[in-house]
PDB file of N, CA and C in Angstrom:
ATOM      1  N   UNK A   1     -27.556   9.757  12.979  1.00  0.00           N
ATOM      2  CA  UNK A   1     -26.297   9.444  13.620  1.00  0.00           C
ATOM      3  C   UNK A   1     -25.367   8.745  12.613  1.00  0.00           C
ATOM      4  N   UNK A   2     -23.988   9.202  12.782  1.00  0.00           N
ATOM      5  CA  UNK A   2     -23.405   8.493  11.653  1.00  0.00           C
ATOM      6  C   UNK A   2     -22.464   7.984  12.367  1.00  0.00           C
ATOM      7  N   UNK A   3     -21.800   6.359  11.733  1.00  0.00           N
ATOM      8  CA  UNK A   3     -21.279   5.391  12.599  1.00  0.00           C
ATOM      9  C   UNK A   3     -19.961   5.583  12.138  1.00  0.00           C
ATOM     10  N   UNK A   4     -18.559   5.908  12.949  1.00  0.00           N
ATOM     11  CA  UNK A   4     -17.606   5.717  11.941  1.00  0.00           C
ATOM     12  C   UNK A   4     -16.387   4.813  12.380  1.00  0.00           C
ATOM     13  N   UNK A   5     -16.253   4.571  11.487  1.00  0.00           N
ATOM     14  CA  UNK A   5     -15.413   2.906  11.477  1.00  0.00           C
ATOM     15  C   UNK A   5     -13.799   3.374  11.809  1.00  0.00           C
ATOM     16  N   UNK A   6     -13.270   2.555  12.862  1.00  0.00           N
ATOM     17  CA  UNK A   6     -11.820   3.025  13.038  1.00  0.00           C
ATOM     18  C   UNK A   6     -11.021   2.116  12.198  1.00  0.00           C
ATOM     19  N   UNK A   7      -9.555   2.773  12.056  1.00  0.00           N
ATOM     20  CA  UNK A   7      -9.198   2.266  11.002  1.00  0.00           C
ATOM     21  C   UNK A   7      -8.879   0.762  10.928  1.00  0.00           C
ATOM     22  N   UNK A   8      -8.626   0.015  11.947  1.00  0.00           N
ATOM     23  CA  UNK A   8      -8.384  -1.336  12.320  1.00  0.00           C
ATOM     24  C   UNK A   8     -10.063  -1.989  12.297  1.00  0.00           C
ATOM     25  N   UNK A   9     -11.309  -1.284  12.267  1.00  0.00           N
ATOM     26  CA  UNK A   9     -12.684  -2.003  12.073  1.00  0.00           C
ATOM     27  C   UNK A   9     -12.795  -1.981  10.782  1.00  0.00           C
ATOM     28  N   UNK A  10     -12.057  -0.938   9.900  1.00  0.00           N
ATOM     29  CA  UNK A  10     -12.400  -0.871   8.333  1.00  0.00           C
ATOM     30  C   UNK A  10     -11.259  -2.001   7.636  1.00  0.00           C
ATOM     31  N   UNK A  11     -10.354  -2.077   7.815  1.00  0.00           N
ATOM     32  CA  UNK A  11      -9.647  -2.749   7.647  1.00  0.00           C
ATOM     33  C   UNK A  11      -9.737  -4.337   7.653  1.00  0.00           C
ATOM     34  N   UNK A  12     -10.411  -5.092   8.532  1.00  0.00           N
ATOM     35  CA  UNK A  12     -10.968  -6.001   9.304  1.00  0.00           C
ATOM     36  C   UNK A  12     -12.203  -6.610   7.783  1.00  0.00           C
ATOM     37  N   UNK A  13     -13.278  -5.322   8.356  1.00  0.00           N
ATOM     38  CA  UNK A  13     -14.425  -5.423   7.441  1.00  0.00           C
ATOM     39  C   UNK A  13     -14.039  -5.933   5.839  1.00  0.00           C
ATOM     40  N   UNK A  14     -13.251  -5.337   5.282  1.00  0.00           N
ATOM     41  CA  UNK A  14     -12.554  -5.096   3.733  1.00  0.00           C
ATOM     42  C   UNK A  14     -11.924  -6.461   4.053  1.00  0.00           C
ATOM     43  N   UNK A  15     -11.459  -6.978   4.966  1.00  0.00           N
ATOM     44  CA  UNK A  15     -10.428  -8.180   4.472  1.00  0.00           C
ATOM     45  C   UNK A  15     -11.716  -9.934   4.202  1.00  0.00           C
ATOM     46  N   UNK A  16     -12.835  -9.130   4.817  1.00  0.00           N
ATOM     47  CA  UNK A  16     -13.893 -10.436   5.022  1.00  0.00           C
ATOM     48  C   UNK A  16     -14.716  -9.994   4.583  1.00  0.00           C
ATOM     49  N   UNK A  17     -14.807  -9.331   2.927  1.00  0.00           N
ATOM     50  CA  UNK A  17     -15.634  -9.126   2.226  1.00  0.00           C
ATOM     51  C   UNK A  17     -14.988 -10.049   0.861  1.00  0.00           C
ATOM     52  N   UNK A  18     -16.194 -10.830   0.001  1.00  0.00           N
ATOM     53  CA  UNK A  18     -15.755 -11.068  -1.538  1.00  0.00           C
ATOM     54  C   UNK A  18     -14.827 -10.644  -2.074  1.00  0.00           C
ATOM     55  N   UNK A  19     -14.467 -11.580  -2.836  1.00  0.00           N
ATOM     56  CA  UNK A  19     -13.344 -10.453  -4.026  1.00  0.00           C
ATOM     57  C   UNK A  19     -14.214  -9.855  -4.755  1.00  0.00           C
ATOM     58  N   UNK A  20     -15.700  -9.943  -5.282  1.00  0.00           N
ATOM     59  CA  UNK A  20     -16.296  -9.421  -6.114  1.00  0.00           C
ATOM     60  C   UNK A  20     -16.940  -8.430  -4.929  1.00  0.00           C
ATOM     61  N   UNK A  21     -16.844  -8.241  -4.081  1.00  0.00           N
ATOM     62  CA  UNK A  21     -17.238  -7.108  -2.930  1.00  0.00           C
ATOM     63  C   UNK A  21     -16.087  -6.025  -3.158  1.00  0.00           C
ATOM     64  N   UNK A  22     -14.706  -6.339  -2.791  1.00  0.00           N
ATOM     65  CA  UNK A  22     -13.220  -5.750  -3.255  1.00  0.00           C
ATOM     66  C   UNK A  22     -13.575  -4.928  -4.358  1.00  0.00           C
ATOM     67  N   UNK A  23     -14.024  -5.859  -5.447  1.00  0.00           N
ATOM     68  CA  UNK A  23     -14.043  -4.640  -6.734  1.00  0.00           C
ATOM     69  C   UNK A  23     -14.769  -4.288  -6.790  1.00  0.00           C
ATOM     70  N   UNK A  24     -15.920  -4.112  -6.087  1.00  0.00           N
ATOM     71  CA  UNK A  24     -16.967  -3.117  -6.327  1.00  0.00           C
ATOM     72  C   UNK A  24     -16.952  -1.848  -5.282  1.00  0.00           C
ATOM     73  N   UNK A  25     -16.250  -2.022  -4.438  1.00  0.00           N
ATOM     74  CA  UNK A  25     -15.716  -1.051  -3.624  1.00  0.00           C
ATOM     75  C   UNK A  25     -14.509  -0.359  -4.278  1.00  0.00           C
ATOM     76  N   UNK A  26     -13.526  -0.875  -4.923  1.00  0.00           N
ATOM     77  CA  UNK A  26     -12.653  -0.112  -5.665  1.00  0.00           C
ATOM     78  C   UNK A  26     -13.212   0.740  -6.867  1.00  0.00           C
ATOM     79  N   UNK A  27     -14.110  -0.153  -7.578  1.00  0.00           N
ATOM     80  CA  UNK A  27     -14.567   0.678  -8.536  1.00  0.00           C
ATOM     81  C   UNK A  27     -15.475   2.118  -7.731  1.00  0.00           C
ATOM     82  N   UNK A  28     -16.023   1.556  -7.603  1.00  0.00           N
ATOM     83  CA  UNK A  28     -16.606   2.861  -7.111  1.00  0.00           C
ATOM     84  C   UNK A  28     -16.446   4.062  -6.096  1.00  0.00           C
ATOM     85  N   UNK A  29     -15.380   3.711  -5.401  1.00  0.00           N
ATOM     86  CA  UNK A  29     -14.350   4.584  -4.711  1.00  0.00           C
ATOM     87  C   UNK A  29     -13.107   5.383  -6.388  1.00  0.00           C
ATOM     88  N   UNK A  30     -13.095   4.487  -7.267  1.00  0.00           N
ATOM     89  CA  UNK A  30     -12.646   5.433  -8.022  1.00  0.00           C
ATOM     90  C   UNK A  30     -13.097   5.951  -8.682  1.00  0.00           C
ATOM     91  N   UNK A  31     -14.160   5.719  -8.781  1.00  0.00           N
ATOM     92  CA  UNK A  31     -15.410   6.564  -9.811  1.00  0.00           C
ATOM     93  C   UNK A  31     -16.200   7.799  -9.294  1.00  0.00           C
ATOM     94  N   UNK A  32     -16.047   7.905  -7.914  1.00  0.00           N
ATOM     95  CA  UNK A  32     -17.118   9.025  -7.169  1.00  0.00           C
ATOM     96  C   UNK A  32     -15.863   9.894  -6.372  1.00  0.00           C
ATOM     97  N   UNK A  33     -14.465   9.248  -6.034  1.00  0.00           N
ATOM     98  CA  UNK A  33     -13.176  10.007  -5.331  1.00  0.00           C
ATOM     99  C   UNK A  33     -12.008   9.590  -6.034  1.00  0.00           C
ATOM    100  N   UNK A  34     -11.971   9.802  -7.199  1.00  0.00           N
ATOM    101  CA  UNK A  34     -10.502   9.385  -7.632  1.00  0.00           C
ATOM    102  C   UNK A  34      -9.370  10.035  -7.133  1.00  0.00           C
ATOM    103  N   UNK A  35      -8.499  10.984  -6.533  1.00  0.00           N
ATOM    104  CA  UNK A  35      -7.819  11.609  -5.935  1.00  0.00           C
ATOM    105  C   UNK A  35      -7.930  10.734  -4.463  1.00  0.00           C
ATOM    106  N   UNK A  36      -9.487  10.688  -3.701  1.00  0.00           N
ATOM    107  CA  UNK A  36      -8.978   9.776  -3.020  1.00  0.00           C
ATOM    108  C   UNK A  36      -8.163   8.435  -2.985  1.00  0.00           C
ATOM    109  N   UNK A  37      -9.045   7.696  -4.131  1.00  0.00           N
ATOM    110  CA  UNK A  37      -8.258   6.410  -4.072  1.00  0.00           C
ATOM    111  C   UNK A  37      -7.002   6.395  -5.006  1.00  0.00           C
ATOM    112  N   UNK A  38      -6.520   7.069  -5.351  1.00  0.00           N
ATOM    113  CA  UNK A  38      -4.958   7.166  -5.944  1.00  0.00           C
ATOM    114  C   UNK A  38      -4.406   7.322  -4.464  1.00  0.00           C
ATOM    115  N   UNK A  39      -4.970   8.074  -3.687  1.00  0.00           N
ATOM    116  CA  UNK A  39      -3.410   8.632  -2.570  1.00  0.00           C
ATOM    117  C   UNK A  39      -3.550   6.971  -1.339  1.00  0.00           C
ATOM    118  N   UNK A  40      -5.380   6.950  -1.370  1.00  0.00           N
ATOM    119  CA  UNK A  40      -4.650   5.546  -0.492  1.00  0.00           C
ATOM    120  C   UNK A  40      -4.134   4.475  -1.665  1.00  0.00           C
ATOM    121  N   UNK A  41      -4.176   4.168  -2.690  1.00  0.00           N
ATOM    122  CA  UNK A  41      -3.030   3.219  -3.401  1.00  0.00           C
ATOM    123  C   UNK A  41      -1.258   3.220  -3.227  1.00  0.00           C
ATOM    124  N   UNK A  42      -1.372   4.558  -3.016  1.00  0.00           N
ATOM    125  CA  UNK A  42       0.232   5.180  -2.621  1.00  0.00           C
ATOM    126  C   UNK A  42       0.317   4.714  -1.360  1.00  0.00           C
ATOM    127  N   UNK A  43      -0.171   5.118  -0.404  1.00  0.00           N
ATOM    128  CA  UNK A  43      -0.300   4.851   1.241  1.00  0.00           C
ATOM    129  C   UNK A  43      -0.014   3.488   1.214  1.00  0.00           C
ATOM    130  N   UNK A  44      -0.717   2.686   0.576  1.00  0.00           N
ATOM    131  CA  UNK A  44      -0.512   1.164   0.358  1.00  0.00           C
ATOM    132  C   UNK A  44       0.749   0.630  -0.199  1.00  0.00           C
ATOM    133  N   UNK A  45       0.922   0.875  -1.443  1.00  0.00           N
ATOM    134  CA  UNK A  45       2.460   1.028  -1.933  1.00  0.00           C
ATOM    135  C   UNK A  45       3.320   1.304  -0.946  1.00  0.00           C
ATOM    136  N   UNK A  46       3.122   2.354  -0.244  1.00  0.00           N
ATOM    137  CA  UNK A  46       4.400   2.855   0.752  1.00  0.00           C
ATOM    138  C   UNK A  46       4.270   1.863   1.729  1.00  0.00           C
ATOM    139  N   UNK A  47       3.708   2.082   2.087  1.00  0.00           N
ATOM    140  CA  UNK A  47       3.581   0.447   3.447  1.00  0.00           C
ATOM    141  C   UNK A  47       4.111  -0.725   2.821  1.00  0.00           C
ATOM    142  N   UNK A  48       3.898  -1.065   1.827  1.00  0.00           N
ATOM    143  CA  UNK A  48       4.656  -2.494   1.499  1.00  0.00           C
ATOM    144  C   UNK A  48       6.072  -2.580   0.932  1.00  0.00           C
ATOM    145  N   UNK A  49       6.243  -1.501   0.813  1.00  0.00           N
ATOM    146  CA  UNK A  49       7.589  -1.578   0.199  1.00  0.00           C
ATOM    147  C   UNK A  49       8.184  -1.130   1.526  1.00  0.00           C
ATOM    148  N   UNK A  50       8.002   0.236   2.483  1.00  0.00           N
ATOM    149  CA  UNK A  50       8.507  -0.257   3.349  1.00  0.00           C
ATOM    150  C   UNK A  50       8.584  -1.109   4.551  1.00  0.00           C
ATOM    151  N   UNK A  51       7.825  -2.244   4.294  1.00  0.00           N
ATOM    152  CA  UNK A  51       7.465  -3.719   5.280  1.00  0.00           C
ATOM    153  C   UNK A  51       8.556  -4.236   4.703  1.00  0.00           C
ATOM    154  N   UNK A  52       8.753  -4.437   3.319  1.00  0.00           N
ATOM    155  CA  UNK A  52       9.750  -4.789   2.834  1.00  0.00           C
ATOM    156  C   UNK A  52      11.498  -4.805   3.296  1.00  0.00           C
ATOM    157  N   UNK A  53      11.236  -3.713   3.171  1.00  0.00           N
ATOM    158  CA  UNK A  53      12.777  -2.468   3.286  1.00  0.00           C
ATOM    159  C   UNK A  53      13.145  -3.480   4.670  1.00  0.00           C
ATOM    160  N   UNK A  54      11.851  -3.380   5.852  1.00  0.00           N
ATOM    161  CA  UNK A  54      12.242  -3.616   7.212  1.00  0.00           C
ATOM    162  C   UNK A  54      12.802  -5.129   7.002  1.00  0.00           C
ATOM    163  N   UNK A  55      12.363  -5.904   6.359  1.00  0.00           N
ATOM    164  CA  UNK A  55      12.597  -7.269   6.353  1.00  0.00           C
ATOM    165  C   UNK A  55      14.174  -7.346   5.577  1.00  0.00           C
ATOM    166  N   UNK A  56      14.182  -6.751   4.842  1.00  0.00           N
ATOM    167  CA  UNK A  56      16.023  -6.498   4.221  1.00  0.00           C
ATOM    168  C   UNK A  56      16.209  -7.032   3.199  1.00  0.00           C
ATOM    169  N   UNK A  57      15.162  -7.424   2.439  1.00  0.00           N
ATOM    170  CA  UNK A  57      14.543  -7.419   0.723  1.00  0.00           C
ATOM    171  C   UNK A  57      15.715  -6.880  -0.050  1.00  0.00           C
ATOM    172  N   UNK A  58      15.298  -5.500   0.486  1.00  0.00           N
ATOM    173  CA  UNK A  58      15.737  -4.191  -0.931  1.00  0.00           C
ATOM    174  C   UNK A  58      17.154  -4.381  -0.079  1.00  0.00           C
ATOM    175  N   UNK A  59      17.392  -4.518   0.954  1.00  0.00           N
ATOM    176  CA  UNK A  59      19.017  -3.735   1.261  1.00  0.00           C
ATOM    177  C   UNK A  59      20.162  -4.498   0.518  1.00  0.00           C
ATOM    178  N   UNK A  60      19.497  -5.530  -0.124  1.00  0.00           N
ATOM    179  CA  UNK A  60      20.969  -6.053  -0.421  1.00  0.00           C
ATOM    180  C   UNK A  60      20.962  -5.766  -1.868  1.00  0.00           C
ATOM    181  N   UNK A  61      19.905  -4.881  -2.708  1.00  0.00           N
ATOM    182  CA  UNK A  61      20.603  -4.313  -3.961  1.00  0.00           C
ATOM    183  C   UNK A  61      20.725  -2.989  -3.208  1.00  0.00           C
ATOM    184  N   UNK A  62      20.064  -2.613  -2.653  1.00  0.00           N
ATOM    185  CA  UNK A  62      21.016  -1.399  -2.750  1.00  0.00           C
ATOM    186  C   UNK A  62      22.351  -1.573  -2.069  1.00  0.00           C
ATOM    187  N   UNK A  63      23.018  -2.445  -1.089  1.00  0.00           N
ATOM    188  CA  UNK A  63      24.320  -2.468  -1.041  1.00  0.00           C
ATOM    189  C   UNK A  63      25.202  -2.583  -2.101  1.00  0.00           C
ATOM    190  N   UNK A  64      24.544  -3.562  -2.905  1.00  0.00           N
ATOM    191  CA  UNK A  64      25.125  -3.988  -4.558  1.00  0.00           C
ATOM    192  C   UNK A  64      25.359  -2.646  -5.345  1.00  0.00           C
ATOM    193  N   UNK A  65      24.121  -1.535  -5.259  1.00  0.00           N
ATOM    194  CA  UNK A  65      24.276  -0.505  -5.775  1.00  0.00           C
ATOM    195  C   UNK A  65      25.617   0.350  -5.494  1.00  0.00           C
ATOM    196  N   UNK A  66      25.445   0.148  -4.132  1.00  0.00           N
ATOM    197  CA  UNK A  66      26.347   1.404  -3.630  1.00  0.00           C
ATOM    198  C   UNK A  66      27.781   1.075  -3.788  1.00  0.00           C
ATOM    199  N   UNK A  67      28.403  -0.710  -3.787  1.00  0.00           N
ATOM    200  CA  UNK A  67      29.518  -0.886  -3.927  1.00  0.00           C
ATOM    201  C   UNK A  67      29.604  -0.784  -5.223  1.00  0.00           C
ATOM    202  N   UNK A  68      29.024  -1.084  -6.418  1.00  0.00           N
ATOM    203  CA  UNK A  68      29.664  -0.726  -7.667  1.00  0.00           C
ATOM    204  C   UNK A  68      29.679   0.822  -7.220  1.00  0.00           C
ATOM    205  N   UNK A  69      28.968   1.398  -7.260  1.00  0.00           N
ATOM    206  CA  UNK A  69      29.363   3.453  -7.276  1.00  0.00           C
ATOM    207  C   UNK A  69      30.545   3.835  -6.431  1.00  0.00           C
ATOM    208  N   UNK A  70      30.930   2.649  -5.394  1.00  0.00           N
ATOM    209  CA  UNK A  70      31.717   2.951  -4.785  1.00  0.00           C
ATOM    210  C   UNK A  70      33.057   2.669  -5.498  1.00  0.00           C
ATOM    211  N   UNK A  71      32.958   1.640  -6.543  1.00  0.00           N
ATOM    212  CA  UNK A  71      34.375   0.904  -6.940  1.00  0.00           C
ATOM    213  C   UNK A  71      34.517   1.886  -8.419  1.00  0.00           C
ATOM    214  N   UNK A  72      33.293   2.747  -8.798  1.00  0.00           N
ATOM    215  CA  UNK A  72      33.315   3.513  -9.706  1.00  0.00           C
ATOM    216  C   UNK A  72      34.184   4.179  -9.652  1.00  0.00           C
ATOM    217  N   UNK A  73      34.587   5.000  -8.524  1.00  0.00           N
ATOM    218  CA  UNK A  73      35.375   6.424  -8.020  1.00  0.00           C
ATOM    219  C   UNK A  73      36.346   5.887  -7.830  1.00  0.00           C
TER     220      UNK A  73
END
């Protein structure tokens, strides 16, 4: 029988493991699935940047951006 962990039990598990638990799970998630663990690093990336975005971090360079391009023209 195989047990499988939902994503809020895996999540959970990983946050109340060692840091030297952390890297031995990274390492070896990139050593046996590298393609896997590149795309969840991205997945991760994307989530924080847009947690970010939601909080309004980034919006105020990119407003900065857009009014110089705007005062460009």
């Amino acid at each position: 029988m195989v047990m499988r962990l939902e994503a809020n039990e895996l999540v959970e598990q990983m946050a109340r493991q060692p840091e030297d638990s952390k890297k031995e799970f990274a390492r070896i998630l990139a050593k046996k699935w590298p393609h896997l663990a590149s795309n969840i690093a991205q997945y991760i990336d994307i989530e924080l940047m847009d947690q970010e975005a939601q909080k309004g971090i980034w919006s105020d360079f990119a407003e900065e951006g857009l009014a110089e391009e705007m005062e460009a023209k």
